[in-house]
Protein backbone atom coordinates (compact mmCIF):
# COMPACT_ATOMS: atom_id res chain seq x y z
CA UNK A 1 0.00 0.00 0.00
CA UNK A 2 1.17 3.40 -1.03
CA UNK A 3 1.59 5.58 2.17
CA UNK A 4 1.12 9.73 1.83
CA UNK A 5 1.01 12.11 4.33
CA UNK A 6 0.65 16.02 4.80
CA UNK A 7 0.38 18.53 7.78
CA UNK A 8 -2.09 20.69 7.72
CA UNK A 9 -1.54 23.70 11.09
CA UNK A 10 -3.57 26.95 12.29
CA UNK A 11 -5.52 28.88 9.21
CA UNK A 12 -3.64 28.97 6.20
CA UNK A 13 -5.25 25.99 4.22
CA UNK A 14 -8.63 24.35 5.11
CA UNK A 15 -9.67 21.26 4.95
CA UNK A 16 -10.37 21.66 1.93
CA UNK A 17 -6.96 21.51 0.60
CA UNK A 18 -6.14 18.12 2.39
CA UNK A 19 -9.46 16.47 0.39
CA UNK A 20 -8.04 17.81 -2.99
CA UNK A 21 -4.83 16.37 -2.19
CA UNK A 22 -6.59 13.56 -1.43
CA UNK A 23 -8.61 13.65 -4.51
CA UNK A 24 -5.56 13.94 -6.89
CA UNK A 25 -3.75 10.74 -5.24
CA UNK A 26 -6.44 8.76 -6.27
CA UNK A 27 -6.85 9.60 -9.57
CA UNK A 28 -2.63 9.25 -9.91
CA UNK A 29 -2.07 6.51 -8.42
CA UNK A 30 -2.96 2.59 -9.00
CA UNK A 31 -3.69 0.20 -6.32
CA UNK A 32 -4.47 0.89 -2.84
CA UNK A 33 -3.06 3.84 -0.80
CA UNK A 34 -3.69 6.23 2.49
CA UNK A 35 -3.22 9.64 2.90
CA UNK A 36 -2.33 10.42 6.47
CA UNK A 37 -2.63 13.98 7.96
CA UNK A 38 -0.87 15.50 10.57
CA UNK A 39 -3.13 18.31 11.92
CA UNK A 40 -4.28 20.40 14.97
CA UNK A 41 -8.10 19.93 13.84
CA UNK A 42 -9.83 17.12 11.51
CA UNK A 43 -12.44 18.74 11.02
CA UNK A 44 -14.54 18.83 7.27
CA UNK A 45 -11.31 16.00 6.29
CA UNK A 46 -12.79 13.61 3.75
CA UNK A 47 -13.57 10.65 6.35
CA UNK A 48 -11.04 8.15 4.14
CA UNK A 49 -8.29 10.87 5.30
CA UNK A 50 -6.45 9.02 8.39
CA UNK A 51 -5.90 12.14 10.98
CA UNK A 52 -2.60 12.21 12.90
CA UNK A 53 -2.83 14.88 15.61
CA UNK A 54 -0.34 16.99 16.62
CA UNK A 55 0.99 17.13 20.23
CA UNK A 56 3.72 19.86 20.38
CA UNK A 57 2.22 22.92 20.16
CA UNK A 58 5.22 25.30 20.61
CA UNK A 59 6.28 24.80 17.08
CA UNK A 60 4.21 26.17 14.45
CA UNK A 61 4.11 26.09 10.74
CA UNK A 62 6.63 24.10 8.53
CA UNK A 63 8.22 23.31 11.71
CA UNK A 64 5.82 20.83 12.55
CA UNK A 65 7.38 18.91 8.83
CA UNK A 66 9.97 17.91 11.07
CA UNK A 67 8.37 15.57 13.50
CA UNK A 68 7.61 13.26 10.67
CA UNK A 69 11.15 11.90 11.45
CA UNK A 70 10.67 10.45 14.67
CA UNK A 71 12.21 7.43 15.50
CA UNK A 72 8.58 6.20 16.27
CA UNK A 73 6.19 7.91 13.94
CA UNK A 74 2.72 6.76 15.34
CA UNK A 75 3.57 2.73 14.54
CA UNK A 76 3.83 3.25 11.33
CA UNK A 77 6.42 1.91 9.31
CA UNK A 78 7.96 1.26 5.52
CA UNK A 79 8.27 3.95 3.00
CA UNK A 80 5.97 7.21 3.35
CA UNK A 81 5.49 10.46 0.71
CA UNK A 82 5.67 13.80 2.32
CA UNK A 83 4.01 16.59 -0.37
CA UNK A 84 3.05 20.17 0.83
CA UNK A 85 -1.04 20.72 0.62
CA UNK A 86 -0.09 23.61 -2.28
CA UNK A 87 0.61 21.21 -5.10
CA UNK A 88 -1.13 20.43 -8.02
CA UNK A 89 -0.64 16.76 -8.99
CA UNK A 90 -0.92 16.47 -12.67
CA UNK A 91 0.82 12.65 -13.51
CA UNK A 92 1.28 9.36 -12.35
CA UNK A 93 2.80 9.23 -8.84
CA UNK A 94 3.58 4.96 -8.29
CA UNK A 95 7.05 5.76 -9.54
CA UNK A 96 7.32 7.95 -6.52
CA UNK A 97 7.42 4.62 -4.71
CA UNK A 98 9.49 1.92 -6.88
CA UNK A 99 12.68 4.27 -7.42
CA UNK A 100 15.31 3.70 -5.32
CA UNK A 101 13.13 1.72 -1.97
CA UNK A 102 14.20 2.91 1.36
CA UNK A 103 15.83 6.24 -0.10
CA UNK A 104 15.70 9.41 0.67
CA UNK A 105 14.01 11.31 -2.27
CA UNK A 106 14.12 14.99 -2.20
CA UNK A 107 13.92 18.09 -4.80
CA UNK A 108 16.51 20.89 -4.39
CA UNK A 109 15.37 24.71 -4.03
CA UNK A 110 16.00 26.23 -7.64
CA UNK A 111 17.33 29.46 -6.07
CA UNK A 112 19.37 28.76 -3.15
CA UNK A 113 20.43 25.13 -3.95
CA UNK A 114 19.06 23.45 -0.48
CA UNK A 115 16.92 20.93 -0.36
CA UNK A 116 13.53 21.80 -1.11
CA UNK A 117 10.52 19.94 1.25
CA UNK A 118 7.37 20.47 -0.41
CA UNK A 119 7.58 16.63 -2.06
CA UNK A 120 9.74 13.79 -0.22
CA UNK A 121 10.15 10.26 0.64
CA UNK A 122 11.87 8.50 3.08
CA UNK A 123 11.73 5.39 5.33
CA UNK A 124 9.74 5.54 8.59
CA UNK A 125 12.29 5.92 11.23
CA UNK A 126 15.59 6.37 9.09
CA UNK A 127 16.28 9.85 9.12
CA UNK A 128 15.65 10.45 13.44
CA UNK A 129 18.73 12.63 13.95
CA UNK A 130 16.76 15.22 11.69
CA UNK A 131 14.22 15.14 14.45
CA UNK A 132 16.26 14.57 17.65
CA UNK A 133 18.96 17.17 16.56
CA UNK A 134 16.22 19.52 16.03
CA UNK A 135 14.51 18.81 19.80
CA UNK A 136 17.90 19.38 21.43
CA UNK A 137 17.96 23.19 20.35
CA UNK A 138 14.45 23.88 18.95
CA UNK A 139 14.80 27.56 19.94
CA UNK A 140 18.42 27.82 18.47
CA UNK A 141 17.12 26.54 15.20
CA UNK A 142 13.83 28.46 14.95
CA UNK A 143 16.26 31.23 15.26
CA UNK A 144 19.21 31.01 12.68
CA UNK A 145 17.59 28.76 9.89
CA UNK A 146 15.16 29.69 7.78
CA UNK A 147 12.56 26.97 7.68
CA UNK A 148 12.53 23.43 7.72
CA UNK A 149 13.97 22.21 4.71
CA UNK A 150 17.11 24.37 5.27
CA UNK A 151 17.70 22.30 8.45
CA UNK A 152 17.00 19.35 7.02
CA UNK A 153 19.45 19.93 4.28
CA UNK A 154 21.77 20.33 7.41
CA UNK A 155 21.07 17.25 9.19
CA UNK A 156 19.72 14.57 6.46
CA UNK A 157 21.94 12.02 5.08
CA UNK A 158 22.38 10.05 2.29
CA UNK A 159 19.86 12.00 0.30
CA UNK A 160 18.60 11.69 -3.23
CA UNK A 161 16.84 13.71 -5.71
CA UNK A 162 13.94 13.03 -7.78
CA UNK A 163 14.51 12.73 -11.30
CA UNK A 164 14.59 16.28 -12.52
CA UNK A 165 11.31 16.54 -14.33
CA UNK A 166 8.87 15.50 -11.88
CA UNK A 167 8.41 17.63 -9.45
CA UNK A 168 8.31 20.91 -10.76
CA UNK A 169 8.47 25.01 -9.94
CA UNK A 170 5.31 26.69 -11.02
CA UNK A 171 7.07 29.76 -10.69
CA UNK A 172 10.08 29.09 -12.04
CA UNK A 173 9.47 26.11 -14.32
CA UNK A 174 5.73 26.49 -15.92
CA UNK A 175 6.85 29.65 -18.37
CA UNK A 176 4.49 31.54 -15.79
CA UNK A 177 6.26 34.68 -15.14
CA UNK A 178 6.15 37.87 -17.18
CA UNK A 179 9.60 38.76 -18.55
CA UNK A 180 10.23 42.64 -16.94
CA UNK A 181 7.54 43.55 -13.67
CA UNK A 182 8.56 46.84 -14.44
CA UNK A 183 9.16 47.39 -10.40
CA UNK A 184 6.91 49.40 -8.26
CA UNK A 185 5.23 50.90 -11.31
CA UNK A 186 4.59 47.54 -12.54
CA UNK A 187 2.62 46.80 -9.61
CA UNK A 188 0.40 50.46 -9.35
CA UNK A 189 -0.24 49.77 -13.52
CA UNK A 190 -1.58 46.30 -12.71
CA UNK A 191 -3.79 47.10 -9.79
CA UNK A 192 -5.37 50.02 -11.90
CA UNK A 193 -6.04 47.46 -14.52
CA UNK A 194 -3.81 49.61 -16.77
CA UNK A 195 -0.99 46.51 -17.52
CA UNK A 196 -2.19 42.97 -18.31
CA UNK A 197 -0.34 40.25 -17.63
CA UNK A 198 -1.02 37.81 -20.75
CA UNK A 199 -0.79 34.03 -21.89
CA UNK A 200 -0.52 31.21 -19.67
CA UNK A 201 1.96 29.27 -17.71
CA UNK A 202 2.01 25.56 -19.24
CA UNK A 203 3.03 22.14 -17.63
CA UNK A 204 6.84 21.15 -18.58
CA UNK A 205 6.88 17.68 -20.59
CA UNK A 206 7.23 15.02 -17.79
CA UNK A 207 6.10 16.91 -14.55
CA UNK A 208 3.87 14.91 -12.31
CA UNK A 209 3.88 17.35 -9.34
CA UNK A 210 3.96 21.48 -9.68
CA UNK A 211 4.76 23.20 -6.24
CA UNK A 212 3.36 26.36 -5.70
CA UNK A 213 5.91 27.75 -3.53
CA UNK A 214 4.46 31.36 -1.73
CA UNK A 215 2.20 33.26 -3.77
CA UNK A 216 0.59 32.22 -5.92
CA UNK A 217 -1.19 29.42 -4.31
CA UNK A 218 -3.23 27.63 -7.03
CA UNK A 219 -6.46 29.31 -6.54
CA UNK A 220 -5.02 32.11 -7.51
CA UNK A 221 -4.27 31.63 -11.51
CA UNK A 222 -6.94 29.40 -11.87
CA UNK A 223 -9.36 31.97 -13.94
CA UNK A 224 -6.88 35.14 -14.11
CA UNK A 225 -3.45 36.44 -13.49
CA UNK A 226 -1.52 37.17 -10.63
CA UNK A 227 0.29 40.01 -9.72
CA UNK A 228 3.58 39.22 -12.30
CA UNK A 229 2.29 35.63 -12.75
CA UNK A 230 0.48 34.29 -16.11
CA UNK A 231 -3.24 32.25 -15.34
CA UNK A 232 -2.65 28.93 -15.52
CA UNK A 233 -6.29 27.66 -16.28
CA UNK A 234 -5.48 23.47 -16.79
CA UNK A 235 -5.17 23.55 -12.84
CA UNK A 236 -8.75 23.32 -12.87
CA UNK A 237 -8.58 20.04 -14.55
CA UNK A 238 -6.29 18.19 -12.19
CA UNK A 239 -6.86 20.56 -8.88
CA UNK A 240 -10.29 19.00 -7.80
């Protein structure tokens, strides 16, 4: 059985997010599978969604990403996929599972060359000293890295990266950014409706999963522009 799992914290995403997540796995993958979800509050979760609840509540946001490595991760065992609730899953994802068994699988961050932690798998229980390094300085950490996946790419080992088409930038790798913003004026034109951002950001041959990294989250191209980014009107298609 394929074995998924998100976190889902405080206000920024409802439920709502988790069941399309849910909703895309399904249609992507073949045979049977769960979608776990590590959350502060189950509510309005599609009732095939397993809840995981969270029991440290001085962390907040990504932060909470990082208890997935526990030595002990609620029983559960063999290979899980971590993917961020803003992604749009638009191929097959049971390759996600038969490369490289009992690997680390990451993506790297386009701009700064870390590790990047919106889609990963690992082995239940392989990667602890992620997760117990973390827990012996929480505050120290909170403090001088960035997020999670910057101290993951300080503590993980023997990591590997996806092959490089799959999981892809929508921002960077979807042709969905305008070539000049034109700065601050840029931004005044476009709010008076005076500067129109045109075309539309396409999927790269091969992708499977598009992260949506910041703004723009996916709701937000679906039937216009954003800001400096083009519509991007197929996510309607695969985003349900």
């Amino acid at each position: 059985m394929y074995q998924f799992v998100c976190v889902k914290w405080g206000t920024k995403y409802p439920a709502d997010y988790v069941n399309r997540l849910f909703n895309m796995i399904s249609r992507q993958t073949h045979g049977e599978f769960v979608l776990y979800c590590l959350t502060d509050n189950s509510e309005g979760l599609h009732p095939a969604i397993r809840p995981l609840p969270i029991v440290d509540n001085s962390l907040a946001g990504w932060w909470h990403k990082l208890s997935l490595f526990q030595s002990d991760f609620f029983g559960l065992q063999g290979d899980i996929l971590f993917t961020d609730l803003d992604v749009v899953i638009v191929g097959g994802l049971d390759e996600f599972f038969s490369v490289a068994p009992g690997a680390f699988l990451i993506t790297r961050d386009l701009a700064t060359g870390a590790y990047n932690s919106s889609v990963f798998r690992f082995r239940i229980g392989s990667q602890a000293q992620i997760w117990e390094s973390f827990q012996k300085q929480p505050d120290y950490v909170m403090k001088n890295f960035k997020g999670d996946q910057d101290w993951i790419t300080e503590t993980v080992t023997d990591a590997g990266l996806w092959p490089s088409s799959w999981v892809v930038s929508f921002k960077k790798q979807c042709n969905s950014r305008i070539p000049r913003s034109f700065g601050r004026i840029g931004v005044l034109l476009r709010q008076l409706g005076l500067m129109t951002v045109r075309g539309e950001a396409v999927i790269p041959d091969g992708a499977r999963i598009v992260q949506f990294h910041g703004k723009p989250d996916p709701e937000d191209v679906i039937d216009g522009p954003y800001d400096i980014y083009r519509q991007a009107p197929w996510i309607r298609e695969y985003w349900r």
